[in-house]
N, C-alpha and C. Protein backbone atom coordinates (compact mmCIF):
# COMPACT_ATOMS: atom_id res chain seq x y z
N UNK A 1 -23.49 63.39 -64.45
CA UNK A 1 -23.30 64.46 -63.48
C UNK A 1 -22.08 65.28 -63.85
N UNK A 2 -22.22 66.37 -63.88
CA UNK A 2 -21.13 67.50 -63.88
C UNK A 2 -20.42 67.83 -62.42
N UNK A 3 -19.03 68.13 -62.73
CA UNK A 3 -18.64 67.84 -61.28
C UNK A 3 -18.71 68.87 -60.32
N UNK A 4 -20.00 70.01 -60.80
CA UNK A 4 -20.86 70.79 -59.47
C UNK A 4 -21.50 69.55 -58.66
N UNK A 5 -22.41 68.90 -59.81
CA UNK A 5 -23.25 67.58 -59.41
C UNK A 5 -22.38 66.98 -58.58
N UNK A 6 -21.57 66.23 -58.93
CA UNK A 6 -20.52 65.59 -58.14
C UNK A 6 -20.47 66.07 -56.72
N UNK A 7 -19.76 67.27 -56.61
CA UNK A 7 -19.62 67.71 -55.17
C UNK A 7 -20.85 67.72 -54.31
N UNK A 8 -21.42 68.09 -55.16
CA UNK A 8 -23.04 68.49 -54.27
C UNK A 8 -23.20 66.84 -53.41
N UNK A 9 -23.42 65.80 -54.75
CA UNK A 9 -23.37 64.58 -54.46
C UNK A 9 -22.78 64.17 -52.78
N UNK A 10 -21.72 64.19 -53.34
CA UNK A 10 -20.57 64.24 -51.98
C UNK A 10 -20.55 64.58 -51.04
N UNK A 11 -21.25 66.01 -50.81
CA UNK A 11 -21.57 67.01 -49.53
C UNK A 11 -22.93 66.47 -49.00
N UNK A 12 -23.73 65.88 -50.00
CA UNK A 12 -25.18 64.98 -49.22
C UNK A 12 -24.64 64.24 -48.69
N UNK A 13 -23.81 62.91 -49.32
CA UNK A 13 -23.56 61.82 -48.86
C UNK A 13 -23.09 61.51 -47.38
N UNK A 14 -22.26 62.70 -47.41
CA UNK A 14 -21.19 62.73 -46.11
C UNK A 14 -22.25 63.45 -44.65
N UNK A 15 -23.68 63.96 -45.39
CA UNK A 15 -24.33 64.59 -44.15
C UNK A 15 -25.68 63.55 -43.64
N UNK A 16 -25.90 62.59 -44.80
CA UNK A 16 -27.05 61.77 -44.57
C UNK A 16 -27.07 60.67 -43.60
N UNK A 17 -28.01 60.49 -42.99
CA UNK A 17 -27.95 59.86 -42.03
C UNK A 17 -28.72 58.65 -41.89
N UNK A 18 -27.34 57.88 -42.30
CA UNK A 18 -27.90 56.19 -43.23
C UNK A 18 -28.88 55.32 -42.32
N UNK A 19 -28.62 56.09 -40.58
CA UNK A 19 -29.07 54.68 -40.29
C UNK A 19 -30.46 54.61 -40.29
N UNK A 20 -31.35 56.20 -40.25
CA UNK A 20 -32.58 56.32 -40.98
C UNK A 20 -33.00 56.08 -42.10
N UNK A 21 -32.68 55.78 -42.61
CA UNK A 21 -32.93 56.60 -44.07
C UNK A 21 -34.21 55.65 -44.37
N UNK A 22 -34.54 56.25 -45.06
CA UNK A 22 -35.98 55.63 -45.73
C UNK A 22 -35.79 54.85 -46.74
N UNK A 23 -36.55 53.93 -47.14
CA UNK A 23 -36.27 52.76 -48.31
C UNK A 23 -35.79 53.49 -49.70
N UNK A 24 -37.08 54.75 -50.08
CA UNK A 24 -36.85 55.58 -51.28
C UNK A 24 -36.10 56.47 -50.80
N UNK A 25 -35.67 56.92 -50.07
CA UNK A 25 -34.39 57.70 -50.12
C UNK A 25 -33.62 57.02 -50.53
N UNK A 26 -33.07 55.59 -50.09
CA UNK A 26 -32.06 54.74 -49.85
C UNK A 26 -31.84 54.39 -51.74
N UNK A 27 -33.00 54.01 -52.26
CA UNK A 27 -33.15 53.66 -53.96
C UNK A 27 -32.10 54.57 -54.71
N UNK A 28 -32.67 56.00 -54.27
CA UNK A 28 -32.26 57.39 -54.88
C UNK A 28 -30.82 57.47 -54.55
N UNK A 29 -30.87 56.98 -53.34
CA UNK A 29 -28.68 57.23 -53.18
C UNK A 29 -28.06 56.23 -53.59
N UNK A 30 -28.61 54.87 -54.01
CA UNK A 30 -27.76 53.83 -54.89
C UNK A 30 -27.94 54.50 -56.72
N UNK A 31 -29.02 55.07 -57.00
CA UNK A 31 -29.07 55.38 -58.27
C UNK A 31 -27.96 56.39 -58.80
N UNK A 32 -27.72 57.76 -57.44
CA UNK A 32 -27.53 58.90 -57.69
C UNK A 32 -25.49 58.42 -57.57
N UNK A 33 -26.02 57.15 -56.51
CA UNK A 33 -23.97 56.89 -56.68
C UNK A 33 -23.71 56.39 -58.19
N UNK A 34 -24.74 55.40 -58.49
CA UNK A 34 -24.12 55.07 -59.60
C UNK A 34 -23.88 55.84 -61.00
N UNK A 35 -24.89 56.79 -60.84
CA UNK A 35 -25.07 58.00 -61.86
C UNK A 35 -23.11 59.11 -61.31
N UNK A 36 -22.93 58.99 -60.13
CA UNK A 36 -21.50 59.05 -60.11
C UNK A 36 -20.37 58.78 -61.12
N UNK A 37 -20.46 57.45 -61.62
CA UNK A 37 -19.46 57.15 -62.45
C UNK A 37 -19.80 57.51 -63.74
N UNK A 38 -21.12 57.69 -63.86
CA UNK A 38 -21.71 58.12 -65.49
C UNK A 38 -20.78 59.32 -66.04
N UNK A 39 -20.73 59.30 -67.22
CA UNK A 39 -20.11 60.34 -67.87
C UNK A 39 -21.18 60.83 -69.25
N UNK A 40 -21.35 61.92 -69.51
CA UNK A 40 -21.62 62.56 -70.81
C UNK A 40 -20.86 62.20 -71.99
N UNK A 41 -21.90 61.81 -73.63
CA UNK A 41 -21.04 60.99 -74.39
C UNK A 41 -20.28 62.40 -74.96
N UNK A 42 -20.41 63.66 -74.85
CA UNK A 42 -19.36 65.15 -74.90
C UNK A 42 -17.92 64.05 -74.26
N UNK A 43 -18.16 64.16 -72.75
CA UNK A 43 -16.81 64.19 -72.16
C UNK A 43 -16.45 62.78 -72.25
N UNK A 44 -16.56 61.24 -72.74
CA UNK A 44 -16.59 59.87 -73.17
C UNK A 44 -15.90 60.32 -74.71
N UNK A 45 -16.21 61.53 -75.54
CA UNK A 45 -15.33 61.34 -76.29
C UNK A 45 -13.88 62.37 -76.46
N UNK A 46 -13.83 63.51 -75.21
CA UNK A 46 -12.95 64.10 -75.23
C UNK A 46 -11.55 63.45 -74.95
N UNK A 47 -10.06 63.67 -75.86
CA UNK A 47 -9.29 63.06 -75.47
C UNK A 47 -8.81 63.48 -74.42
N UNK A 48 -7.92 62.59 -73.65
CA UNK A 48 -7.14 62.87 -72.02
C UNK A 48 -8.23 62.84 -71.57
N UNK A 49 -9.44 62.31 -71.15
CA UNK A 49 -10.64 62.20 -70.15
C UNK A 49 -10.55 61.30 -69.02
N UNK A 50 -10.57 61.10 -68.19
CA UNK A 50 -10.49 59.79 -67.39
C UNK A 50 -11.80 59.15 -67.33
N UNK A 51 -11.78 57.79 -67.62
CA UNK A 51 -12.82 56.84 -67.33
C UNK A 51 -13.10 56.24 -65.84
N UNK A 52 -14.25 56.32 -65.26
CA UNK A 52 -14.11 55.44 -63.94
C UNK A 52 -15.33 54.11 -64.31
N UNK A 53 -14.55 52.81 -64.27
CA UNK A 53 -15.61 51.69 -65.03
C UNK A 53 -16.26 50.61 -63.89
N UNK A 54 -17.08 51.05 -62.88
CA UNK A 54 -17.14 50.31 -62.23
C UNK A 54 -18.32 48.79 -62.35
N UNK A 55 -18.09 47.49 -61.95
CA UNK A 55 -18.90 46.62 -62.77
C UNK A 55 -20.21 47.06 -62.94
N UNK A 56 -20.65 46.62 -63.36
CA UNK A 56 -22.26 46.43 -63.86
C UNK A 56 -22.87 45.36 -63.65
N UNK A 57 -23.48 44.76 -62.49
CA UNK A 57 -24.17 43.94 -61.84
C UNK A 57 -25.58 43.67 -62.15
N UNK A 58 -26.09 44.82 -62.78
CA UNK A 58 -27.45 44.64 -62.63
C UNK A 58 -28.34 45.25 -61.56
N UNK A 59 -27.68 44.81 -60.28
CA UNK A 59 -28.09 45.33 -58.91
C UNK A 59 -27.93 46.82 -58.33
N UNK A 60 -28.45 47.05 -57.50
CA UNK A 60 -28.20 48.51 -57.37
C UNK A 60 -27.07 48.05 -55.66
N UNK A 61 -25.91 49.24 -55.49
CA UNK A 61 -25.23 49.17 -54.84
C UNK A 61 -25.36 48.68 -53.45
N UNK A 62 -25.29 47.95 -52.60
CA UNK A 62 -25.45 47.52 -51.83
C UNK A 62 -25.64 48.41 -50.01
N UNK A 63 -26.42 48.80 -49.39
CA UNK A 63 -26.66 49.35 -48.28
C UNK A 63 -25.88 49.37 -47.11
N UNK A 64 -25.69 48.18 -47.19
CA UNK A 64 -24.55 47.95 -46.01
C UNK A 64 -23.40 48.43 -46.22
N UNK A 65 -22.73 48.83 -47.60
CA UNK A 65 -21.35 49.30 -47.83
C UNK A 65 -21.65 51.01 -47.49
N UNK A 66 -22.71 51.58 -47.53
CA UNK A 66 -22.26 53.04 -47.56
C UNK A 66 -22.10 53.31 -46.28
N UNK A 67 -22.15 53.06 -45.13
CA UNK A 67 -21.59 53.36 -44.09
C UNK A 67 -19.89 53.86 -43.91
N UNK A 68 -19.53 52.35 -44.56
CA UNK A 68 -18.21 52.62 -44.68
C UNK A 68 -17.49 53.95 -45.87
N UNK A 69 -18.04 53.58 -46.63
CA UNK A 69 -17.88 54.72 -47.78
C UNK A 69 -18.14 56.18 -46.94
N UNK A 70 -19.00 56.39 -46.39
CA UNK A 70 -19.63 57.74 -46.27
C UNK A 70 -18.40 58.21 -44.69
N UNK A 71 -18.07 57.33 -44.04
CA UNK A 71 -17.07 57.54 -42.80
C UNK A 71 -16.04 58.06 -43.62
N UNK A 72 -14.89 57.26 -44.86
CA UNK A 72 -14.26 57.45 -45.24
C UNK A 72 -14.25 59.06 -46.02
N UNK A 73 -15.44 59.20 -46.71
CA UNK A 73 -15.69 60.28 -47.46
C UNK A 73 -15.43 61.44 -45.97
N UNK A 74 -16.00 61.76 -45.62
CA UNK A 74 -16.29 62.42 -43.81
C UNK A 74 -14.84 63.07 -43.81
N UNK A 75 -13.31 61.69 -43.35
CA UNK A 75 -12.50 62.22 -43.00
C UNK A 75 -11.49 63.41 -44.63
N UNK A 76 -11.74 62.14 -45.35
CA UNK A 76 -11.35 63.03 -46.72
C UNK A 76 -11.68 64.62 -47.24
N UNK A 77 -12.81 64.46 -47.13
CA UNK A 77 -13.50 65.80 -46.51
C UNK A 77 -12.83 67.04 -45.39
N UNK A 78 -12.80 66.15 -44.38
CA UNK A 78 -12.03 67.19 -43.43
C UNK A 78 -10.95 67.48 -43.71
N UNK A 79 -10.00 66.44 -44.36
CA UNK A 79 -8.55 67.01 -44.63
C UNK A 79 -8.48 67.55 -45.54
N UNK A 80 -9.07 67.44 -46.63
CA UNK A 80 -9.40 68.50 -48.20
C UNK A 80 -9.53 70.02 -47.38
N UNK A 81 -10.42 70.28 -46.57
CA UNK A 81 -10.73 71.53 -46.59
C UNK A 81 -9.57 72.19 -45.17
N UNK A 82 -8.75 71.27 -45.20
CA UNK A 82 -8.15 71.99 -44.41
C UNK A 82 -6.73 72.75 -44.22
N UNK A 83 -6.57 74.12 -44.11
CA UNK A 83 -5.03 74.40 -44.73
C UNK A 83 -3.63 73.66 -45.36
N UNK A 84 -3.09 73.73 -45.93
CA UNK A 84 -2.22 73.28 -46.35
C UNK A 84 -1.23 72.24 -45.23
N UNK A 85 -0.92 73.31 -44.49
CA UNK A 85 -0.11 73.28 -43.95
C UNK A 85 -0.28 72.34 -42.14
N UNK A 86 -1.49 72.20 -42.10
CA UNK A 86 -1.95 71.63 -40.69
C UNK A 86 -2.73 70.10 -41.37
N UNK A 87 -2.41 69.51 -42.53
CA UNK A 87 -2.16 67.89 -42.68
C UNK A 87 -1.07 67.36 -42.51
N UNK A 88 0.10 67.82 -41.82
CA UNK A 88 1.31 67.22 -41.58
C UNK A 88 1.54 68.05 -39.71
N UNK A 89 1.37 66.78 -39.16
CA UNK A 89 1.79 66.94 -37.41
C UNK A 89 3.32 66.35 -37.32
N UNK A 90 4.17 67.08 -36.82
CA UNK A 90 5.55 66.57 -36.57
C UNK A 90 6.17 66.25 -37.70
N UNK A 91 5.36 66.40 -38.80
CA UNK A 91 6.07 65.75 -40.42
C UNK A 91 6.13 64.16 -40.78
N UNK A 92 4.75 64.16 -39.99
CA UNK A 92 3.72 62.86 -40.32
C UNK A 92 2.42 63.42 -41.05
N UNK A 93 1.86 62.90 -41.77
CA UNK A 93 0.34 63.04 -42.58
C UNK A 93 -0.49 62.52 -41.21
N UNK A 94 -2.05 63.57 -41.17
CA UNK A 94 -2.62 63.01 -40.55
C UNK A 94 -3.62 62.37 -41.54
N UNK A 95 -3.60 62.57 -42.58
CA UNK A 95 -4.11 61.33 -43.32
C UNK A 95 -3.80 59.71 -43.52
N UNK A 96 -4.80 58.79 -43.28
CA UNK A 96 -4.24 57.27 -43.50
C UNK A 96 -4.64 56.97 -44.52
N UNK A 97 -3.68 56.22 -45.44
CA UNK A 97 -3.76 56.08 -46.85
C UNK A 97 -5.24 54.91 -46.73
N UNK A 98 -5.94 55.02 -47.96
CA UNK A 98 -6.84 54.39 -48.42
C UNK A 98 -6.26 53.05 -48.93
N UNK A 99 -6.85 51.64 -49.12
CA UNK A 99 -6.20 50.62 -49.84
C UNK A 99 -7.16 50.67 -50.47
N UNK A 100 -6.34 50.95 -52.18
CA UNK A 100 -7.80 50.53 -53.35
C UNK A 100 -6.76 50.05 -54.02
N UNK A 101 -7.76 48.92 -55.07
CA UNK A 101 -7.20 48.53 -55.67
C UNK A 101 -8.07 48.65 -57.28
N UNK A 102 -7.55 48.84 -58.51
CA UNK A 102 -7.95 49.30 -59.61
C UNK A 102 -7.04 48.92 -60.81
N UNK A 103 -7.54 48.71 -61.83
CA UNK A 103 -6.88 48.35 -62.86
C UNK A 103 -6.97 49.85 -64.00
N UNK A 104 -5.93 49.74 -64.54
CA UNK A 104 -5.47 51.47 -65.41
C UNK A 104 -5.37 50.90 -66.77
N UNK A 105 -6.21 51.09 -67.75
CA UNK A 105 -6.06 51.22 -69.16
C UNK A 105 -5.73 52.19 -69.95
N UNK A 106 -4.50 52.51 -70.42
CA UNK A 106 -4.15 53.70 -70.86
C UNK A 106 -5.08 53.01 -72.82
N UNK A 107 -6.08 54.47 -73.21
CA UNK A 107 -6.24 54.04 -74.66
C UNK A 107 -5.95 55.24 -75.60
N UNK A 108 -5.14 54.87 -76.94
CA UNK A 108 -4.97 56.48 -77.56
C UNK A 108 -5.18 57.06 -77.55
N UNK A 109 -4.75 58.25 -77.68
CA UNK A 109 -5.28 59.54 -77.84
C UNK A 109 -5.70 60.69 -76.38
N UNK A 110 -4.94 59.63 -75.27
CA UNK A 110 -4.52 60.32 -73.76
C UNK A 110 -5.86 59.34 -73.14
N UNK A 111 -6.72 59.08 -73.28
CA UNK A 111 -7.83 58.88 -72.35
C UNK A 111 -7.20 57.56 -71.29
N UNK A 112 -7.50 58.06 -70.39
CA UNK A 112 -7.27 56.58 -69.15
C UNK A 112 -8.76 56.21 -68.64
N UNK A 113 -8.75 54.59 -69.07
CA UNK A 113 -10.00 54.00 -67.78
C UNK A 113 -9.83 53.26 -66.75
N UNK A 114 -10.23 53.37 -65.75
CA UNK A 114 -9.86 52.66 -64.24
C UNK A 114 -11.39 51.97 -63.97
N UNK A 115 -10.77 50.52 -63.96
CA UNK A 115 -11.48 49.85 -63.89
C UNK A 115 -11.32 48.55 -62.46
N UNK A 116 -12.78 48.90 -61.75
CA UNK A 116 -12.36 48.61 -60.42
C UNK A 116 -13.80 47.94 -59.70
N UNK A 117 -13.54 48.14 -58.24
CA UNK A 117 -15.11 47.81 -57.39
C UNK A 117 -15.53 49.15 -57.14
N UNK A 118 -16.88 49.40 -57.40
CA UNK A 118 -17.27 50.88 -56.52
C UNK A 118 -16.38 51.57 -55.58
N UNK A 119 -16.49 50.76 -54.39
CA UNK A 119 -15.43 51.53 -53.37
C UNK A 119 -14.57 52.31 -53.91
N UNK A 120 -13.43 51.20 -54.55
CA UNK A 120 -12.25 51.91 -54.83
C UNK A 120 -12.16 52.77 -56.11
N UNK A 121 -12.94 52.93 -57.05
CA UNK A 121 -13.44 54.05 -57.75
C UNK A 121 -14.17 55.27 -57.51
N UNK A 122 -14.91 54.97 -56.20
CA UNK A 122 -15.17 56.23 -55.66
C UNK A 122 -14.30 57.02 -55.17
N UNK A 123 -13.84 56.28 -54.26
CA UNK A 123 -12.28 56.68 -53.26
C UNK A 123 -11.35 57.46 -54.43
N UNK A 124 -10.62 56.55 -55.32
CA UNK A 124 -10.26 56.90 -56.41
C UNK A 124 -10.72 58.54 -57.17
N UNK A 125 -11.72 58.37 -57.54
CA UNK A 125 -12.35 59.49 -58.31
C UNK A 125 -12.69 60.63 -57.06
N UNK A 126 -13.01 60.51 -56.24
CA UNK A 126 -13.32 61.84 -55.03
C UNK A 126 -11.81 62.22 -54.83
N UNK A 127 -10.78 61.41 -54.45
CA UNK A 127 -9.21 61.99 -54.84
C UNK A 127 -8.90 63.08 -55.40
N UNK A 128 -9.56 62.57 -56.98
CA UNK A 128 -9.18 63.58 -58.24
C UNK A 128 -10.04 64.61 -57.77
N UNK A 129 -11.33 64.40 -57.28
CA UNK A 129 -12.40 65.97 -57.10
C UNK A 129 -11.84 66.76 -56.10
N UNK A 130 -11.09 65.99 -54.68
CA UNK A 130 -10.62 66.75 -54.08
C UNK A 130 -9.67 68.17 -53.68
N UNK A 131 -9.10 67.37 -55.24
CA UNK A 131 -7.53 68.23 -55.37
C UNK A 131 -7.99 69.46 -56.11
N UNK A 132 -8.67 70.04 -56.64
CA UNK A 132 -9.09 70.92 -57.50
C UNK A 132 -9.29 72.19 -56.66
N UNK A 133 -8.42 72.39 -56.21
CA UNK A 133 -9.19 74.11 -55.43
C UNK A 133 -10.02 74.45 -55.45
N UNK A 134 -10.16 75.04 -57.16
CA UNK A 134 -11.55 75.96 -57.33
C UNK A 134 -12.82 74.96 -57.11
N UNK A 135 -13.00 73.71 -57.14
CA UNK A 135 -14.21 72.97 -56.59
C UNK A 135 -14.72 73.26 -55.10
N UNK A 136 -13.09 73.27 -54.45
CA UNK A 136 -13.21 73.03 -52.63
C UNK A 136 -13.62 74.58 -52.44
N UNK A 137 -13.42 75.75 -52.88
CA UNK A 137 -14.01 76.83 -52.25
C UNK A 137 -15.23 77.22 -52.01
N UNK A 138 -16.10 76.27 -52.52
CA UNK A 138 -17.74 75.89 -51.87
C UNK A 138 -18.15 75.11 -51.13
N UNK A 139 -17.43 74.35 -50.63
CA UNK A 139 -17.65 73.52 -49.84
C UNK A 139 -17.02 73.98 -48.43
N UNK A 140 -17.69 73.59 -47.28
CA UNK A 140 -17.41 74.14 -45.91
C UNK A 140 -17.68 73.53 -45.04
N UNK A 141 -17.48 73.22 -43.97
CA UNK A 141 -18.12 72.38 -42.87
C UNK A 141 -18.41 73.62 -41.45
N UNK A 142 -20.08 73.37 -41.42
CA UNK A 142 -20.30 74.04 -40.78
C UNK A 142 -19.84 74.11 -38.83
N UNK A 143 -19.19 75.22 -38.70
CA UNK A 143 -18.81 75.42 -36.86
C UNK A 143 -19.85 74.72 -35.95
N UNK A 144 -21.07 75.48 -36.52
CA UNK A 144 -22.21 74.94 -34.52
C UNK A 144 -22.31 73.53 -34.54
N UNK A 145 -22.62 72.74 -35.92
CA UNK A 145 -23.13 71.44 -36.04
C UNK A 145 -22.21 70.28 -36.83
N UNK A 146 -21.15 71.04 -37.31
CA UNK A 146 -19.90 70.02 -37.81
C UNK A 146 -20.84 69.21 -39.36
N UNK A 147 -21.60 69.58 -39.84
CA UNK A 147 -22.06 69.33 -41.11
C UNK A 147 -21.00 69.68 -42.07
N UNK A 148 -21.06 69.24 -43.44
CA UNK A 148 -20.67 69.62 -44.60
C UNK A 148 -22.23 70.38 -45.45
N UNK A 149 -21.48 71.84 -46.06
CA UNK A 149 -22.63 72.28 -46.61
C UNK A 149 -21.91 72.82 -48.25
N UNK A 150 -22.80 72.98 -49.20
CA UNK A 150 -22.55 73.50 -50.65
C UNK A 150 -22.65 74.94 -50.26
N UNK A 151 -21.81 75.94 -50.64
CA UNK A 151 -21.63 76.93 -49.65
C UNK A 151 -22.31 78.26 -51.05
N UNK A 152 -23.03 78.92 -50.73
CA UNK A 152 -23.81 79.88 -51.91
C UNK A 152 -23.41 80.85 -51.64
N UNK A 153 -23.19 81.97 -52.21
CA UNK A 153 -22.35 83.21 -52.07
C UNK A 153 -21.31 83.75 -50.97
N UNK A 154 -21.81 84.39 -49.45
CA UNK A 154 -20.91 84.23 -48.50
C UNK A 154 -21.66 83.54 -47.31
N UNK A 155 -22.04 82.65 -47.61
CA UNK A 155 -22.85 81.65 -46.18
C UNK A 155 -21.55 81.30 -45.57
N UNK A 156 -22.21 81.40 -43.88
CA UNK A 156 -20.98 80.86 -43.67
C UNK A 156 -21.64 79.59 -42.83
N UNK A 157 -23.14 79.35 -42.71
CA UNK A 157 -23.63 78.25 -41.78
C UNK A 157 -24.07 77.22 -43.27
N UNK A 158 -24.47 76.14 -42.36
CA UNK A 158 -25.27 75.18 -43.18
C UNK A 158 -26.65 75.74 -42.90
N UNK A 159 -27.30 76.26 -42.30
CA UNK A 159 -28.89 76.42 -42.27
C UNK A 159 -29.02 77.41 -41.30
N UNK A 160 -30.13 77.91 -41.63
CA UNK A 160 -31.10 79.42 -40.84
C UNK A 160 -30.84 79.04 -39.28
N UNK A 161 -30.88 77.94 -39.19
CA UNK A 161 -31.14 77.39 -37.53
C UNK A 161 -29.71 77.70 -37.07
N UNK A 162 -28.91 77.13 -38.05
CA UNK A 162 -26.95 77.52 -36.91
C UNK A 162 -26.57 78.97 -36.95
N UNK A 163 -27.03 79.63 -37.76
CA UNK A 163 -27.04 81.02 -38.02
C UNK A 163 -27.37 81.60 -36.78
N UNK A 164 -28.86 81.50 -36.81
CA UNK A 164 -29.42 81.75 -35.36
C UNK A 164 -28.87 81.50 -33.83
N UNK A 165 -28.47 80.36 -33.92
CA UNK A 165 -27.70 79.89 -33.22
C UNK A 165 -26.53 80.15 -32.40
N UNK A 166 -25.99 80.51 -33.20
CA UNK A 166 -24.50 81.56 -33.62
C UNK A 166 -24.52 82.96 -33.43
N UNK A 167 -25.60 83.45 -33.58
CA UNK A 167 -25.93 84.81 -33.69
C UNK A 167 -26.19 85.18 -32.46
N UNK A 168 -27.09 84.04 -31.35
CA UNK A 168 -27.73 84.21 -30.15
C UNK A 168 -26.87 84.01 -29.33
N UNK A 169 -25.50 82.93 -29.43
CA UNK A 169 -24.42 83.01 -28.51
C UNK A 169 -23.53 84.21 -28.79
N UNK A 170 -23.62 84.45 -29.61
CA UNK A 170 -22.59 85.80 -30.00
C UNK A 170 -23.49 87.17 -28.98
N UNK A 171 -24.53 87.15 -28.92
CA UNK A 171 -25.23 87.89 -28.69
C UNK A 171 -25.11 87.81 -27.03
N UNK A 172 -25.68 86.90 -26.45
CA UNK A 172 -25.63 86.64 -25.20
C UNK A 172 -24.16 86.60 -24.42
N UNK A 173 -23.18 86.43 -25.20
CA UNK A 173 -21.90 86.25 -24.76
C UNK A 173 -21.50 87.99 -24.80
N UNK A 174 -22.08 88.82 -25.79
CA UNK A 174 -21.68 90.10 -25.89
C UNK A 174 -22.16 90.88 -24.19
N UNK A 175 -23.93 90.36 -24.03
CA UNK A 175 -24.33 90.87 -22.63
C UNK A 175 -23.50 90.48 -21.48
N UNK A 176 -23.16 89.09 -21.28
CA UNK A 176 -22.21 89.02 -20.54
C UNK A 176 -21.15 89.50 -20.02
N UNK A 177 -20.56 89.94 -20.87
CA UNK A 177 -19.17 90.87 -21.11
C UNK A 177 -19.50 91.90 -20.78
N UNK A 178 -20.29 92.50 -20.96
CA UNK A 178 -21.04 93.59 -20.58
C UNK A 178 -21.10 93.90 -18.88
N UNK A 179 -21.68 92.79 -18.38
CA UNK A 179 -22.21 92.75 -17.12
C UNK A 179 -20.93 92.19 -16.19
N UNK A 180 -19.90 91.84 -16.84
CA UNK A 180 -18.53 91.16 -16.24
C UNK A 180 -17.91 92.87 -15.50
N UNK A 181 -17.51 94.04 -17.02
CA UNK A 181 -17.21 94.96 -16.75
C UNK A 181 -17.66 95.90 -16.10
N UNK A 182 -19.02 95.79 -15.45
CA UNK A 182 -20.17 96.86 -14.65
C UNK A 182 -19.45 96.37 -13.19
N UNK A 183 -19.45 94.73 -13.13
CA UNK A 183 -19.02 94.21 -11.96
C UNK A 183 -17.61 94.41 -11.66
N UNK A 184 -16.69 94.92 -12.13
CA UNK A 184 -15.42 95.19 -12.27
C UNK A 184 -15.37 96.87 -12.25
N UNK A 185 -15.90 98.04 -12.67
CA UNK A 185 -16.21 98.95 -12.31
C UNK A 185 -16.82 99.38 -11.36
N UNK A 186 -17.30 98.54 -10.74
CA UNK A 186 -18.41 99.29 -9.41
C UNK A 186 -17.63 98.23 -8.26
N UNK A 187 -16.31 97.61 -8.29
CA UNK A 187 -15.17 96.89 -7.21
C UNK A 187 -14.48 98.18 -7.00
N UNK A 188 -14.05 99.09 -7.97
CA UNK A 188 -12.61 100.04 -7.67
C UNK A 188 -13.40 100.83 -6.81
């Protein structure tokens, strides 16, 4: 995955709704996490690359953990996209640090591999995706429905439906106003 893929990844994860999910959906989001840590043998041999090595079990990732993963992702999410300056209340973080734990192999030629449990390589590696500006300026969380969406030219909803939505309270709130000032003109 390229780290468009990546985000995209990320912006599903954080909107899916595990406790449905269907068996083959469920296959596809242990495959598509683990295809997460995959790298291209291009960028496996560029130097300064970071490695993320998480075990290899055999098994596909376990169901019961993405709950937790996907909560965590959620708040990370919200504080990524949110001004600079409104993650610190009173000159406290409203972020709570993550506990991961990971092992760091520095090997010549700059490359680092971090070698860990899923969790904390995800956690880990969404960190690094977070910080990247130019990644976060597509990504958005939508107003009517509090979704995360991959954001395509100037959208500003996740879907036709909040648009609408949005459009019809804007709309109805405009008649109102309307009918506030008729009732306020026809008092004097």
């Amino acid at each position: 995955m390229n780290t468009t893929e990546q985000l995209q990844f990320i912006v599903d994860l954080a909107n899916k709704d595990l406790a449905n999910i269907r068996e083959g959906d469920l296959i596809n989001l242990q495959d598509d996490f683990e295809r997460f840590f995959e790298m291209s043998d291009k960028e496996r041999m560029t130097p300064g690359t970071i490695h993320y090595n998480p075990p290899k079990t055999g098994q596909r990732y376990p169901a019961k953990n993405f709950p937790a993963i996907q909560t965590e992702l959620k708040t990370l999410l919200r504080n990524a996209l949110l001004p600079a300056w409104t993650a610190l209340v009173d000159g406290e973080s409203t972020v709570k640090p993550t506990d991961i734990k990971f092992q760091r192999i520095f090997i010549p030629g700059g490359t680092i591999v971090y070698v860990g449990n899923h969790r904390d390589l995800f956690s880990l590696k969404l960190g690094y995706l977070l910080q990247n500006p130019k990644l976060l300026t597509n990504v958005r969380q939508c107003e009517p429905c509090g979704k995360f969406f991959f954001r395509v030219r100037r959208q500003k909803y996740c879907s036709r439906q909040c648009t609408l939505r949005t459009n019809k309270k804007a709309y109805l709130d405009s008649l109102r106003e309307k009918a506030n000032l008729k009732k306020k003109r026809g008092r004097k």
